[in-house]
Protein backbone atom coordinates (compact mmCIF):
# COMPACT_ATOMS: atom_id res chain seq x y z
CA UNK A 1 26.25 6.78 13.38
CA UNK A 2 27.09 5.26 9.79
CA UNK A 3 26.24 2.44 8.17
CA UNK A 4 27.44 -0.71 8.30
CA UNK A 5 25.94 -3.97 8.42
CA UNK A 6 22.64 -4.43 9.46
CA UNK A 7 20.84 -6.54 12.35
CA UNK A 8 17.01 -7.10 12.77
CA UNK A 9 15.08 -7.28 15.75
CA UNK A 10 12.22 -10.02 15.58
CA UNK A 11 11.26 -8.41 18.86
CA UNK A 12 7.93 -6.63 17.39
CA UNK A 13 4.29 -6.97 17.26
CA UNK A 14 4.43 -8.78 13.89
CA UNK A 15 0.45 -8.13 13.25
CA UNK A 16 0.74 -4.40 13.57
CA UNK A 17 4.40 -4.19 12.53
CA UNK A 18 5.00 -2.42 15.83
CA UNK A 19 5.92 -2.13 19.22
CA UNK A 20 4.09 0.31 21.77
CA UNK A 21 6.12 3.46 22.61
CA UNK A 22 8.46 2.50 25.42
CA UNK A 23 7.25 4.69 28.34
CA UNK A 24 9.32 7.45 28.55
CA UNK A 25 8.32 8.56 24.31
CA UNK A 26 4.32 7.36 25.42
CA UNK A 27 3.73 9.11 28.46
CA UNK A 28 5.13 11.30 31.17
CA UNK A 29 3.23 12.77 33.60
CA UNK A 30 5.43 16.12 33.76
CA UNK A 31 5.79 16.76 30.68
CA UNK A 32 4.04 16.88 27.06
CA UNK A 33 4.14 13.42 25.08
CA UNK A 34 6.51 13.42 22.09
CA UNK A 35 4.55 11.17 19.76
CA UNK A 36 1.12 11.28 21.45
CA UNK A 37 -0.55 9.40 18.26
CA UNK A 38 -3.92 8.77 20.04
CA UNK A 39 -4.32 12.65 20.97
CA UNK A 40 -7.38 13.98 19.49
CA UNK A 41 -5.85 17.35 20.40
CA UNK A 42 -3.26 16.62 17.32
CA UNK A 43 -5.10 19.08 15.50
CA UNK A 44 -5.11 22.59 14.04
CA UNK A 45 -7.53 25.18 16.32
CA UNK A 46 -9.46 26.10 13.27
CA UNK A 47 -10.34 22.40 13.37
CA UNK A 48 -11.89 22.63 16.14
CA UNK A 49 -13.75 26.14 16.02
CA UNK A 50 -15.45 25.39 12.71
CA UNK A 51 -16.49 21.77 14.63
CA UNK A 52 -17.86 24.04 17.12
CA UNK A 53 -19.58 25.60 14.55
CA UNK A 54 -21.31 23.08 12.88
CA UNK A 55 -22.84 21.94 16.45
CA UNK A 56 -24.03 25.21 17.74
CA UNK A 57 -25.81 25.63 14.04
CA UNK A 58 -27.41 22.27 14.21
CA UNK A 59 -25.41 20.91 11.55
CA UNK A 60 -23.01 18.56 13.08
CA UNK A 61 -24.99 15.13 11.41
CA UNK A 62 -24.63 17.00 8.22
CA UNK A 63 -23.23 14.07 5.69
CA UNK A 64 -19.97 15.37 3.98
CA UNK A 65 -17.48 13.68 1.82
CA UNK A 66 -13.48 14.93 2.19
CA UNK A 67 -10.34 13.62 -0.71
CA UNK A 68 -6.71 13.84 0.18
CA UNK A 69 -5.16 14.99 -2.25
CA UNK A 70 -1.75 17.10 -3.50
CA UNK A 71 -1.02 18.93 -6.48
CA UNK A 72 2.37 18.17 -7.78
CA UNK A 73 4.41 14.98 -7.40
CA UNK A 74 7.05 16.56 -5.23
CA UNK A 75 11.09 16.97 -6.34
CA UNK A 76 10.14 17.08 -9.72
CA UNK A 77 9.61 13.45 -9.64
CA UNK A 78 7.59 11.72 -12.44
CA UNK A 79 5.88 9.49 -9.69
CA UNK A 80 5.30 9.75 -5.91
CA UNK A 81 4.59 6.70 -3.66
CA UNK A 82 1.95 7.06 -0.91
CA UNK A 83 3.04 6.41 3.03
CA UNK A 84 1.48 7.36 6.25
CA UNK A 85 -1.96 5.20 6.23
CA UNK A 86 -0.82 3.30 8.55
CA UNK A 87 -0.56 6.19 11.33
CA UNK A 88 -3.47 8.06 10.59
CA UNK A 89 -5.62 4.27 10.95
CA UNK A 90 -3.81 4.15 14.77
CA UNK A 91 -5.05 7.37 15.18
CA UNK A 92 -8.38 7.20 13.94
CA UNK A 93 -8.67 4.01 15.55
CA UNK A 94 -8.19 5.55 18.92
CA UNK A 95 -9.64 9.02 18.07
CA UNK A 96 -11.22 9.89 22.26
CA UNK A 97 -11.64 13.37 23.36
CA UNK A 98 -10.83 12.67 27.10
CA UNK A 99 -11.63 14.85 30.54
CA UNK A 100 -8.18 16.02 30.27
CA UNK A 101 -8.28 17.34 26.56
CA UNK A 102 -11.54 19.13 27.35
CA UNK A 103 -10.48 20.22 30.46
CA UNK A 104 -7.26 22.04 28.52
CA UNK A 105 -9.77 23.61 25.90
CA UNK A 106 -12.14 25.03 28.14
CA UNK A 107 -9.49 27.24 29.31
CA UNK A 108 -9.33 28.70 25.81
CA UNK A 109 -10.52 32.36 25.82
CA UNK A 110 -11.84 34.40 23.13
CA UNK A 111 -10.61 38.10 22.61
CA UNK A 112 -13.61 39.38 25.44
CA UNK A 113 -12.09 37.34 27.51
CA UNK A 114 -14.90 34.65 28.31
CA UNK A 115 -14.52 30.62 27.35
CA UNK A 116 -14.12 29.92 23.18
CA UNK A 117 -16.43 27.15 23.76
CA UNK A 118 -19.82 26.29 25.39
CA UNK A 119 -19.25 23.72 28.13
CA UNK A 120 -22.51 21.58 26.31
CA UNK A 121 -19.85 21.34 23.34
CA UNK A 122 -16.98 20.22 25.45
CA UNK A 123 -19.40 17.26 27.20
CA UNK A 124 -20.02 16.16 23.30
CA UNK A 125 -16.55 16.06 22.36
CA UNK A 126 -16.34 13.40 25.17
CA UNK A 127 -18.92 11.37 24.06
CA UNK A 128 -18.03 11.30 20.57
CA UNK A 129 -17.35 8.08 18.60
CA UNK A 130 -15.18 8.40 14.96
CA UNK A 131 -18.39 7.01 13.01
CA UNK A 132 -17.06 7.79 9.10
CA UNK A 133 -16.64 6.07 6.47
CA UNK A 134 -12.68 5.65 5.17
CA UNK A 135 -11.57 5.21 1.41
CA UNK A 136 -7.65 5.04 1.20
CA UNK A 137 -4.72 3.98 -1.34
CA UNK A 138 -2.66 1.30 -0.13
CA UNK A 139 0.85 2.27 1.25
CA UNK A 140 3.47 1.68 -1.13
CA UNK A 141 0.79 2.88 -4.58
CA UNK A 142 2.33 4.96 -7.13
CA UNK A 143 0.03 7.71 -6.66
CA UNK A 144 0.09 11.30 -8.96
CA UNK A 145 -0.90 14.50 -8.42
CA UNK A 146 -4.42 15.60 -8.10
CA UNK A 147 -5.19 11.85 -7.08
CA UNK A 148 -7.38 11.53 -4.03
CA UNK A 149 -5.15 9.38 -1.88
CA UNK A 150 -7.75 8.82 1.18
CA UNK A 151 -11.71 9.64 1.15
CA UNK A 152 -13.25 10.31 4.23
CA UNK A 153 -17.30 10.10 4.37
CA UNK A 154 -19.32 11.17 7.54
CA UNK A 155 -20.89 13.20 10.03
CA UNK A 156 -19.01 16.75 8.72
CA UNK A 157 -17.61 17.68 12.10
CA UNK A 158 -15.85 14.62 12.74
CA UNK A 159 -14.63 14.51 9.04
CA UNK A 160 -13.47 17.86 9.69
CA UNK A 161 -11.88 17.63 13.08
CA UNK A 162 -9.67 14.28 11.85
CA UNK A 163 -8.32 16.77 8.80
CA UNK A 164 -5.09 17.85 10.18
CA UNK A 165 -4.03 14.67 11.48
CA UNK A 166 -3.98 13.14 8.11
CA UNK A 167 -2.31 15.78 6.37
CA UNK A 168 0.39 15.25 9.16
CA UNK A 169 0.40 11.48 8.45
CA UNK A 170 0.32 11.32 4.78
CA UNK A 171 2.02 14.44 3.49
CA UNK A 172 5.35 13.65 5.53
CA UNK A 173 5.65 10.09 5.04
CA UNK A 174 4.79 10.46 1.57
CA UNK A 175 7.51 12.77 0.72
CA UNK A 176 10.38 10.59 2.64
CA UNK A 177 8.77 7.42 0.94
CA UNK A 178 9.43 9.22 -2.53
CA UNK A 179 12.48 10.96 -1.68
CA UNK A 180 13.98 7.34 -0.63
CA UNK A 181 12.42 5.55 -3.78
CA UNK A 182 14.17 8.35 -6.14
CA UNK A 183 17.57 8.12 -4.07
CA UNK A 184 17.11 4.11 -4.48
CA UNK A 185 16.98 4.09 -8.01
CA UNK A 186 19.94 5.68 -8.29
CA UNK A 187 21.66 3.71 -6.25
CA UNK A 188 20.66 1.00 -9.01
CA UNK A 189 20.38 -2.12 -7.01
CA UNK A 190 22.78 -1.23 -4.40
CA UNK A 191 21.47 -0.69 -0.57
CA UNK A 192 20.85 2.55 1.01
CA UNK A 193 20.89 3.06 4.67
CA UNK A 194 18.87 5.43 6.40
CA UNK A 195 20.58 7.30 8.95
CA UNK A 196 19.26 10.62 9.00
CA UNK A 197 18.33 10.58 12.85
CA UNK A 198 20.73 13.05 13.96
CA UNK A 199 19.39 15.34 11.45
CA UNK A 200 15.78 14.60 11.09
CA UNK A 201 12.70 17.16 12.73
CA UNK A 202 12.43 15.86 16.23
CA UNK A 203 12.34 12.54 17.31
CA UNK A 204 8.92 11.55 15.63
CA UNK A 205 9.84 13.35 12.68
CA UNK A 206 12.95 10.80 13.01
CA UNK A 207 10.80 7.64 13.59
CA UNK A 208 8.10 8.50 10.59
CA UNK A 209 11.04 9.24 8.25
CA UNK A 210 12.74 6.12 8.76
CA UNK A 211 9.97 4.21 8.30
CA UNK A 212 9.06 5.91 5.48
CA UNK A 213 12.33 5.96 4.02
CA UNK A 214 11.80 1.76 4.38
CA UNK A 215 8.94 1.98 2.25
CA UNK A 216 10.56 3.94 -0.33
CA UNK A 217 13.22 1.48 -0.61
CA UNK A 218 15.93 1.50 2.17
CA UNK A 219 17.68 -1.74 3.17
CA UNK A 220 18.40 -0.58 7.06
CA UNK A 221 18.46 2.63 9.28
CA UNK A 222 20.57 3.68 12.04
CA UNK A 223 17.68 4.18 13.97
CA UNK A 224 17.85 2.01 16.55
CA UNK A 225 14.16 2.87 18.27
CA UNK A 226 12.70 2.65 14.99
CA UNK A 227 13.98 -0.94 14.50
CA UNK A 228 12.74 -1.64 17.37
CA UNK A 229 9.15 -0.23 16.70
CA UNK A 230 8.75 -1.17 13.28
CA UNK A 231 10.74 -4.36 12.46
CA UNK A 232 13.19 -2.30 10.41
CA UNK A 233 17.04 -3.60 9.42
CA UNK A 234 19.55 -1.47 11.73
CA UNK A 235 23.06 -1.01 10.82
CA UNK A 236 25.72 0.92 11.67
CA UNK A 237 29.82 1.22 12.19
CA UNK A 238 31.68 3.84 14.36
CA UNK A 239 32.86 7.53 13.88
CA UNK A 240 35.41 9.52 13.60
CA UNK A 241 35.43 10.18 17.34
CA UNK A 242 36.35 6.37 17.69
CA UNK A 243 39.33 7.04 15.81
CA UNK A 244 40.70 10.69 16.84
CA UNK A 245 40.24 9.06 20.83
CA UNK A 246 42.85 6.55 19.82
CA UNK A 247 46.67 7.02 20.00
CA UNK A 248 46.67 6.56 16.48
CA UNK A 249 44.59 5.20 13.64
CA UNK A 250 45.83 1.57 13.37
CA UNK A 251 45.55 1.33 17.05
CA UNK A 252 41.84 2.28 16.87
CA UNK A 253 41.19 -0.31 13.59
CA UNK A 254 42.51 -3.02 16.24
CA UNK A 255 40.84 -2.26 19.11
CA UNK A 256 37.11 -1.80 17.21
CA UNK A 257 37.85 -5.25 15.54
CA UNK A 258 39.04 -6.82 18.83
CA UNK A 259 35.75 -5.69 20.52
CA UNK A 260 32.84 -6.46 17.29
CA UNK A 261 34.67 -8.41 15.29
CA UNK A 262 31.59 -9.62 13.59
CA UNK A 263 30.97 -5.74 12.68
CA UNK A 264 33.89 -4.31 10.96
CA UNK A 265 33.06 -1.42 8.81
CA UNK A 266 35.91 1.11 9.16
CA UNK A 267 35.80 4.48 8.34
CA UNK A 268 39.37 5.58 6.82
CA UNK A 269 39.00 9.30 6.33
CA UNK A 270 39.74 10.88 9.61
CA UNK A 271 43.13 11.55 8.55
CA UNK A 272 44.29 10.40 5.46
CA UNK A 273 42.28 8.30 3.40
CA UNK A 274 44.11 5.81 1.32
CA UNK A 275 46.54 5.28 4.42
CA UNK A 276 43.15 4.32 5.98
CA UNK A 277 42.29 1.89 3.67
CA UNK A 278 45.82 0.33 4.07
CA UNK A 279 45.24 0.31 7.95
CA UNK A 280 42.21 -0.88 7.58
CA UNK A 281 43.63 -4.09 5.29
CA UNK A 282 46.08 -4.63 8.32
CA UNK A 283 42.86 -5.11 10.68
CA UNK A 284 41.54 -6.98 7.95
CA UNK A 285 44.33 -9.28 7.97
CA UNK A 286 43.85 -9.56 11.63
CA UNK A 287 40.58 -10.55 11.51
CA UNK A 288 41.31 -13.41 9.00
CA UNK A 289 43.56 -14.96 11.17
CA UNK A 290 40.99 -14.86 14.06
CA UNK A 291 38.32 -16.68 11.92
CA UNK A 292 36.15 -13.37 11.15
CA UNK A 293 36.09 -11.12 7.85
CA UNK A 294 36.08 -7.67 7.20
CA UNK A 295 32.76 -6.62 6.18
CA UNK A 296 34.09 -3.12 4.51
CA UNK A 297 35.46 0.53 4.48
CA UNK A 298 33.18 3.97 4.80
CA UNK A 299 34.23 7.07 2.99
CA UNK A 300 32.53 10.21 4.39
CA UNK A 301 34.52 12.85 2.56
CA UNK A 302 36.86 13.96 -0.42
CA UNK A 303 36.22 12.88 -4.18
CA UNK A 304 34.03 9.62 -3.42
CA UNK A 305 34.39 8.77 -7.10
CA UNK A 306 38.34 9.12 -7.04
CA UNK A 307 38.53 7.38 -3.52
CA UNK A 308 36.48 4.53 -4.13
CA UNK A 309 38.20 3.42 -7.14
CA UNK A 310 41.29 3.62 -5.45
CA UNK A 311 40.30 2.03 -2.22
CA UNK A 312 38.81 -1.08 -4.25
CA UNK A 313 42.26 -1.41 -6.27
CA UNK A 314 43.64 -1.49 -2.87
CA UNK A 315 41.60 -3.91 -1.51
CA UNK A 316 41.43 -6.49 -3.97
CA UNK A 317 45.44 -6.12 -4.38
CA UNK A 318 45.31 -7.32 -0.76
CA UNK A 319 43.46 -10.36 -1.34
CA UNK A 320 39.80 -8.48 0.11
CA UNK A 321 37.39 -8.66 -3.06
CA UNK A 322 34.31 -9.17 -0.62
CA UNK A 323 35.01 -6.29 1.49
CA UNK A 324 32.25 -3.37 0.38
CA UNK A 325 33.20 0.18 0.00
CA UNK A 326 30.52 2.42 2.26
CA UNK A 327 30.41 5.60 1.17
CA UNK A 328 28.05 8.92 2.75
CA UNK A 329 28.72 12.81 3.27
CA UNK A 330 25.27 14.34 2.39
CA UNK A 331 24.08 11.88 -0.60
CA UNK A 332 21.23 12.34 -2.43
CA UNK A 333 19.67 11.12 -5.57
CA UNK A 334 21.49 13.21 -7.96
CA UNK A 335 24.81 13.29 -6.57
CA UNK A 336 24.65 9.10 -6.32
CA UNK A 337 23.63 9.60 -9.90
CA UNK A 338 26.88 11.73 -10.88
CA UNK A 339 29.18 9.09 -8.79
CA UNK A 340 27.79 5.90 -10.67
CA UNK A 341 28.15 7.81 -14.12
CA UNK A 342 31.72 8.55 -13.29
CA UNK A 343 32.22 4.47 -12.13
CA UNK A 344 32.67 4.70 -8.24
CA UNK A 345 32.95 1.32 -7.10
CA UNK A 346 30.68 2.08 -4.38
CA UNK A 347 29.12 -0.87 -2.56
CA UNK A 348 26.65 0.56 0.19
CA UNK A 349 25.32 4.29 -0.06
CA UNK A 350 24.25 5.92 3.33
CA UNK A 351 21.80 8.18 2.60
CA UNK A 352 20.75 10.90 6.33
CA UNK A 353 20.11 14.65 6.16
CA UNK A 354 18.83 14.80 2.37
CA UNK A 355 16.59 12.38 2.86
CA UNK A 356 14.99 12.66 6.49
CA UNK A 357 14.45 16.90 5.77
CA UNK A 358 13.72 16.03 2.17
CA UNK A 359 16.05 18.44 1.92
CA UNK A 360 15.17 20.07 -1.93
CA UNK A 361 11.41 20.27 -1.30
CA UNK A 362 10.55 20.15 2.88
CA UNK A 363 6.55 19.56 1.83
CA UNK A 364 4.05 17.72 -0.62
CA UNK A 365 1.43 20.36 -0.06
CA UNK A 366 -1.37 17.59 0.38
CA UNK A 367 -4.45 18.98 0.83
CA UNK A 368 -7.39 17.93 2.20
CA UNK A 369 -11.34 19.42 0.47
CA UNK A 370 -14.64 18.94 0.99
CA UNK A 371 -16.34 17.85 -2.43
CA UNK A 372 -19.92 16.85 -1.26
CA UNK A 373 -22.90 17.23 1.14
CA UNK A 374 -26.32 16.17 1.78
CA UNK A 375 -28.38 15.74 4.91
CA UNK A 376 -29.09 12.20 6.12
CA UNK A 377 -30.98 9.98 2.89
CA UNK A 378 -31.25 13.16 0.41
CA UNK A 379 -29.17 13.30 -2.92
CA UNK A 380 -25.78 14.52 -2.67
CA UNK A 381 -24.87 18.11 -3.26
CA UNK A 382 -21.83 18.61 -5.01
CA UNK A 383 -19.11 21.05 -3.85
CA UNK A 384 -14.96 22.75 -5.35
CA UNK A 385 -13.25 25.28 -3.86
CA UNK A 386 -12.90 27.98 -6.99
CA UNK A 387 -9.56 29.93 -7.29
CA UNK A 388 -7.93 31.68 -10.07
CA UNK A 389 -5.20 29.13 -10.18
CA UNK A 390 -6.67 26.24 -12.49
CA UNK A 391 -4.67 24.02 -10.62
CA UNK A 392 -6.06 25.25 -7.33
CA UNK A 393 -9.81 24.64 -8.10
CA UNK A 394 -10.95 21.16 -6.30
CA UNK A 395 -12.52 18.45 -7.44
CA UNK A 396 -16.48 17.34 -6.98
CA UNK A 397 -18.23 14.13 -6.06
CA UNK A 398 -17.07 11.14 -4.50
CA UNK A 399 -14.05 10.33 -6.36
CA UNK A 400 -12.50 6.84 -6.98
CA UNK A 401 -9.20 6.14 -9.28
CA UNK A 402 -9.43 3.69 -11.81
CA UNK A 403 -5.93 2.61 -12.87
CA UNK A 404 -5.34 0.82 -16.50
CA UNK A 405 -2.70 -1.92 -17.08
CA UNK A 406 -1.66 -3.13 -20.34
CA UNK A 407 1.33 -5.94 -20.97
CA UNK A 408 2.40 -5.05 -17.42
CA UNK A 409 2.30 -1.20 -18.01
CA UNK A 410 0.46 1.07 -16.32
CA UNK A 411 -1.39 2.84 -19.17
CA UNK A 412 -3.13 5.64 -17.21
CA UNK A 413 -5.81 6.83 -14.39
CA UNK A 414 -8.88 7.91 -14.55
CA UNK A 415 -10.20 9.83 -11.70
CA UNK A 416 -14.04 9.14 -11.87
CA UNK A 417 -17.44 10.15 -9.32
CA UNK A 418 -18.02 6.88 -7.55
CA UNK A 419 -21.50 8.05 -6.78
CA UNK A 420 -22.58 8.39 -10.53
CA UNK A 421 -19.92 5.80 -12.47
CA UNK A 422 -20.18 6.07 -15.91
CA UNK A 423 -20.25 3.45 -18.11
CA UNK A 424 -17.19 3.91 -20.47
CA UNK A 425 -14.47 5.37 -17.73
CA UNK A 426 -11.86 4.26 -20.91
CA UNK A 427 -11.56 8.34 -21.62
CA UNK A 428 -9.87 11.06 -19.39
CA UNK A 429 -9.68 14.52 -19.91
CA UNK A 430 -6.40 16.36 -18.35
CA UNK A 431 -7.80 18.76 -15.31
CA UNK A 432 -6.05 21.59 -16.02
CA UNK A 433 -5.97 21.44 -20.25
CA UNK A 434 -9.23 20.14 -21.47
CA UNK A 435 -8.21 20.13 -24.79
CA UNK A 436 -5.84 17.15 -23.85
CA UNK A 437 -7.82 14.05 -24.09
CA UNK A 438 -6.48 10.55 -24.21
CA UNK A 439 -8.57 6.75 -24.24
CA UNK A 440 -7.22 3.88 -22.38
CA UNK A 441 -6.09 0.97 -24.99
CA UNK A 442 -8.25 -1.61 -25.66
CA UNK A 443 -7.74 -4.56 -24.52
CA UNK A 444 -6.45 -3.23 -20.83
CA UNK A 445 -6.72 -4.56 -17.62
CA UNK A 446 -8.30 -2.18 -14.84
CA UNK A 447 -8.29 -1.43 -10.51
CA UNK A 448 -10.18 0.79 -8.27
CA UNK A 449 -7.20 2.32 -5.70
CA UNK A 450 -8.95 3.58 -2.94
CA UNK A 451 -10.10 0.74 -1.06
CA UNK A 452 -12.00 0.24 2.30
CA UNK A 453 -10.46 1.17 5.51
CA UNK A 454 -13.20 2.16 7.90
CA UNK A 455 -17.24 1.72 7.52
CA UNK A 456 -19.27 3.22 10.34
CA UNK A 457 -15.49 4.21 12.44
CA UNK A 458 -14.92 0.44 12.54
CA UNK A 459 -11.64 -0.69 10.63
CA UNK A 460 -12.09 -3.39 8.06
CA UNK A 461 -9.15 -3.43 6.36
CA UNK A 462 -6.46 -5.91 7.17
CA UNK A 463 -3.20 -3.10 7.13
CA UNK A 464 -0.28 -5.32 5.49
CA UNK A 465 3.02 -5.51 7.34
CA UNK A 466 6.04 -3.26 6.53
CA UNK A 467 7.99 -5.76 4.35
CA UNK A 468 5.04 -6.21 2.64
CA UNK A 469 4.00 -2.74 2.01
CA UNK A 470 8.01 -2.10 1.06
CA UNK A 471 7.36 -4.98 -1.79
CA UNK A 472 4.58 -3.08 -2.91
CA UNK A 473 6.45 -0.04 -3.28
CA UNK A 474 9.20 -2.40 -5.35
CA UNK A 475 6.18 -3.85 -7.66
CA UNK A 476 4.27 -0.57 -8.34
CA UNK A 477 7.34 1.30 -9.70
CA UNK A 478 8.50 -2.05 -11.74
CA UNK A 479 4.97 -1.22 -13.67
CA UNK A 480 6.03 2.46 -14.58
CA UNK A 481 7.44 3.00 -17.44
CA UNK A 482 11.18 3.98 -17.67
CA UNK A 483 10.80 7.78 -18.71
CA UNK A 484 8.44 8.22 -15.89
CA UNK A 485 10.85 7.46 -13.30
CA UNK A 486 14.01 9.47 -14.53
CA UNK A 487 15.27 11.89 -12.38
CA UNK A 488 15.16 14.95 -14.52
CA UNK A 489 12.37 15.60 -17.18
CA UNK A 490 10.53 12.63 -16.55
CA UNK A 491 8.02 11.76 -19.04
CA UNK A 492 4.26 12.49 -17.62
CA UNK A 493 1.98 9.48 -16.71
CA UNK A 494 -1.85 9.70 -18.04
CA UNK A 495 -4.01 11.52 -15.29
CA UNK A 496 -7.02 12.93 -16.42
CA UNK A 497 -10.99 13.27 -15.66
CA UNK A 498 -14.14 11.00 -16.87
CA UNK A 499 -15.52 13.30 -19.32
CA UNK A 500 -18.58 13.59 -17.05
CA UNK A 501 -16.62 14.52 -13.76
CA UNK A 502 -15.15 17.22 -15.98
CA UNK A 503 -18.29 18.28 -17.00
CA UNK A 504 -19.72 18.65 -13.81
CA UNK A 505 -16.72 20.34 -12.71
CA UNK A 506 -16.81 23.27 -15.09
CA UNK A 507 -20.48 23.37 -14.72
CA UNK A 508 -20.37 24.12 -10.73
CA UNK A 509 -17.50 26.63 -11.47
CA UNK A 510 -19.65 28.40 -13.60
CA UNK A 511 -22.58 28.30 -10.96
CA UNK A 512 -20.19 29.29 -8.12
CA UNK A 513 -19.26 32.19 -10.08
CA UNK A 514 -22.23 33.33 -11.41
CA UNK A 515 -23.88 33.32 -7.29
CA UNK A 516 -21.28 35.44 -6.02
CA UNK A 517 -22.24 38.74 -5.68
CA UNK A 518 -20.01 41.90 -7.77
C-alpha cells in the first residue's frame, strides 16, 4: 500500500491511546502470542538465572539502582528523541509470573540433566509483585548519548528480571522515533507517511515502528491495525497490481475513481509515467464533473526530481494546481534531502523500508547498568562497569539530567547524582575528555528529565496521549539549535558530568582496578 490521503479512527481508548489487541494478535490457545506485552517470560534467560541467583544467596531484597542508557545518538544524528515508555509502563504494569510461565520453566534442564531451578523459586516467581521505584524521560525528549533515559530503583532481582523488556521497548522505538524525526526534517514541512508494514520485523516490530515513526514526526501510516490501536492517521492509494489487472491504464484510473471517488491518488508509473499523469488528468476531469476532486499523483520510480517537475507543469497546465504530487521508492532522509536541493515539486513523501528497519543503523545499543547498592536503610554503595573503552565504562550513583535553557535554547545537560546534588550543577565535565569543561550561562532557565513513573510498582504518572507526546517531539527539537539537527556533521550539544559525579567516577575506577587481582 502507498500513501494517499489519510482517515482517522476515533474508535480508541482515548485515555491510554489504545485499543486492546483484537483476539487473534492477544491470544490463541494453539499457538504462541505475537505481541504478548504482559508476558513476564519477555525476557532474556540470563535474566532469569542471575534472579535465581540472588534468591538462593539471600540477596533478592538487596536495594539496587539500574539507568538506561546508550552511547551514541544513532545515524550520526546530532540528537535522538526517546520512544517506547509507554510499552514498557503496560508491561510493568502487568508484570505476573503465572502457573503457566512457571510451569514452562520448570521444564528447563541444566547440562546434568536435572531442573535449572528449585521448585521454592518457581512458587516465588508467582507470588511476586513489581515493587520498584521508576524514573523515566518523557516520550518525545531530545535525549543524547550517555543520558540515563529511565532509572529503575528496587528489590535487585526484580530490577534485574524487568531489564530486557525495556531495552526491547526503548531501544527500538527510539531509533524509528529518530529515524522519522531526521527523515521529517528533510521533508521540510511537507508530510511523510509511514508505510513500512510490508517491510518492517514482524508484525509487532510493524505496530511499534509505526507508532514510533508518529512520534518522530509522521502525518499517517498505512498501517491499518496500528490506526486502529493507537489513534494514528491512515492513508493509502492503490498499486500497481490495480493497474496491470486492467485492460489498460485509463480504464483502471476510471474504474478506481468510479469506486472511491473521495480517494483518488493515482499512481502513473506502471507503464509510462508522464502518459500517466495525462491519464490521470482525464480521471481528474471526470471527477470534476461528478462533484469530487482529485486529491493527487504517486511516483514510485525513475528520476523523482525530473518527474515531479514535469508532472506538476502538467497538472497545473490542466487546470489541477491543488492536486499533490506523492512520491516513494525507498526514501530516506538523505535522498529527500538531494530531491528538495534539486527543486522536486514533491507534495507528500512516503517514507516504508528505510524507516521501519532503520535501515543505515538496525540498533541504538541502549544499555541497561547497575550503578548502586545498599541493603535495606544503609548508605548507598556506588557501582561502573570498568572497560578499556572510555566510552564503555558506566556511570555511578543515582543519576538525574538537569537540562539548561537560555532565550529558548537549550544550552546544555548536566548529568548529576540525585542522591548527593551538589550545589552549583552550572559546570559539566565531558565523560570521555575531562579536559573539556564548559559552565551553563548565567542567567538560564533549568529541568530535571527523568520524572516519576512508578513508586513502590504503583504508576503515578499520568502517560500523555500520542498527539500529545508527537507535539512534544515537535517542541523539543524547535529548542535545538540549527547545527545540531543537520544531517551530516552536526554540531555537538553540551553533555557533560557535575564535577563531583566525575570525581567519583574516576575515583571508583581507580579502586576497581587497584582490587583486582594480577
Amino acid at each position: 500500500m502507498g500513501p494517499g490521503s489519510s482517515c482517522r479512527s476515533a474508535d480508541y481508548d482515548n485515555a491510554n491511546n489504545r485499543l486492546e489487541p483484537p483476539a487473534w494478535l492477544a491470544h490463541d490457545a494453539d499457538m504462541p502470542s505475537q505481541r504478548l506485552l504482559s508476558s513476564a517470560l519477555l525476557t532474556d534467560l540470563y535474566q532469569l538465572t542471575m534472579a535465581y541467583g540472588y534468591w538462593k544467596s539471600g540477596t533478592a531484597r538487596k536495594e539496587a539502582v539500574f539507568h538506561l542508557t546508550f552511547r551514541r545518538a544513532p545515524f550520526h544524528s546530532g540528537y535522538t528523541i526517546a520512544a517506547g515508555l509507554a510499552d514498557a509502563v503496560e508491561w510493568l504494569e502487568t508484570l505476573r509470573f503465572t502457573e503457566d510461565d512457571t510451569k514452562y520453566l520448570s521444564a528447563l534442564k541444566g547440562n546434568d540433566g536435572r531442573p535449572l531451578f528449585d521448585p521454592a523459586f518457581l512458587s516465588y516467581l508467582q507470588k511476586l509483585e513489581f515493587a520498584c521505584d521508576v524514573d523515566a524521560v518523557p516520550e518525545g525528549t531530545a535525549v543524547f548519548a550517555n543520558e540515563p533515559l529511565l532509572r529503575v530503583s528496587g528489590p535487585i532481582v526484580q530490577a534485574q528480571i524487568v531489564e530486557t523488556a525495556l531495552l526491547n521497548f526503548v531501544n527500538f522505538q527510539t531509533l524509528i522515533a529518530t529515524k522519522a524525526a531526521r527523515i521529517c526534517q528533510s521533508a521540510r514541512g511537507e508530510p511523510v507517511f509511514e508505510f513500512g508494514l510490508r517491510r518492517a520485523q514482524g508484525v509487532d516490530g510493524a505496530l511499534a515502528a509505526s507508532r514510533a515513526a508518529y512520534i518522530g514526526g509522521c502525518a499517517a501510516t498505512s498501517n491499518v491495525l496500528a490506526g486502529r490501536m493507537f489513534g494514528i492517521p491512515v492513508g493509502g492509494t492503490h498499486a500497481h497490481s490495480w493497474v496491470m489487472s486492467f485492460a489498460s491504464e485509463p480504464e483502471s484510473f476510471q474504474a478506481y475513481a468510479e469506486a472511491l471517488p473521495n480517494n483518488c491518488v493515482f499512481l502513473v508509473d506502471t507503464y509510462d509515467t508522464l502518459q500517466g499523469v495525462r491519464r490521470a488528468i482525464e480521471a481528474g476531469r471526470w471527477l470534476r464533473e461528478h462533484g469530487h476532486e482529485m486529491i493527487g499523483i504517486r511516483l514510485d520510480s525513475g528520476d523523482l526530481a525530473y518527474l515531479s517537475i514535469e508532472s506538476r507543469r502538467l497538472l497545473d497546465e490542466a487546470g489541477f494546481p491543488k492536486a499533490k504530487i506523492y512520491a516513494s521508492n525507498d526514501l530516506d532522509e538523505h535522498i529527500i534531502e538531494s530531491l528538495q536541493q534539486q527543486g522536486a515539486r514533491i507534495a507528500v513523501w512516503g517514507v516504508g523500508t528505510k524507516l521501519v528497519t532503520a535501515h543505515d543503523q538496525p540498533a541504538l545499543g541502549g544499555v541497561y547498568k547497575l550503578s548502586a547498592v545498599r541493603e535495606s536503610g544503609a548508605p548507598w554503595s556506588y557501582r561502573l562497569k570498568l572497560s578499556e573503552q572510555t566510552a564503555k565504562v558506566s556511570m555511578p550513583g543515582i543519576l538525574q539530567v538537569r537540562r539548561f535553557r537560555r532565550d529558548g535554547e537549550f544550552a546544555g545537560d548536566v548529568i548529576y547524582n540525585q542522591a548527593e546534588p551538589p550545589k552549583d550543577l552550572r559546570t559539566l565535565v565531558d565523560p570521555n575528555n575531562p579536559l573539556r569543561h564548559k559552565s551553563m550561562p548565567a542567567g538560564s532557565s533549568a529541568e530535571d528529565l527523568l520524572v516519576p513513573v512508578f513508586r513502590g510498582g504503583k504508576r503515578v504518572a499520568v502517560l500523555p496521549s500520542l498527539d500529545e507526546i508527537r507535539k512534544r517531539t515537535q517542541e523539543q527539537l524547535s529548542h535545538l539549535h540549527g547545527g545540531i539537527k543537520r544531517l551530516l556533521n552536526p554540531h555537538e550539544y553540551a553533555v557533560g558530568l557535575e564535577p563531583g559525579l566525575h570525581d567519583l567516577r574516576l575515583r571508583l575506577i581507580e579502586e576497581n582496578r587497584a582490587a583486582q587481582p594480577g
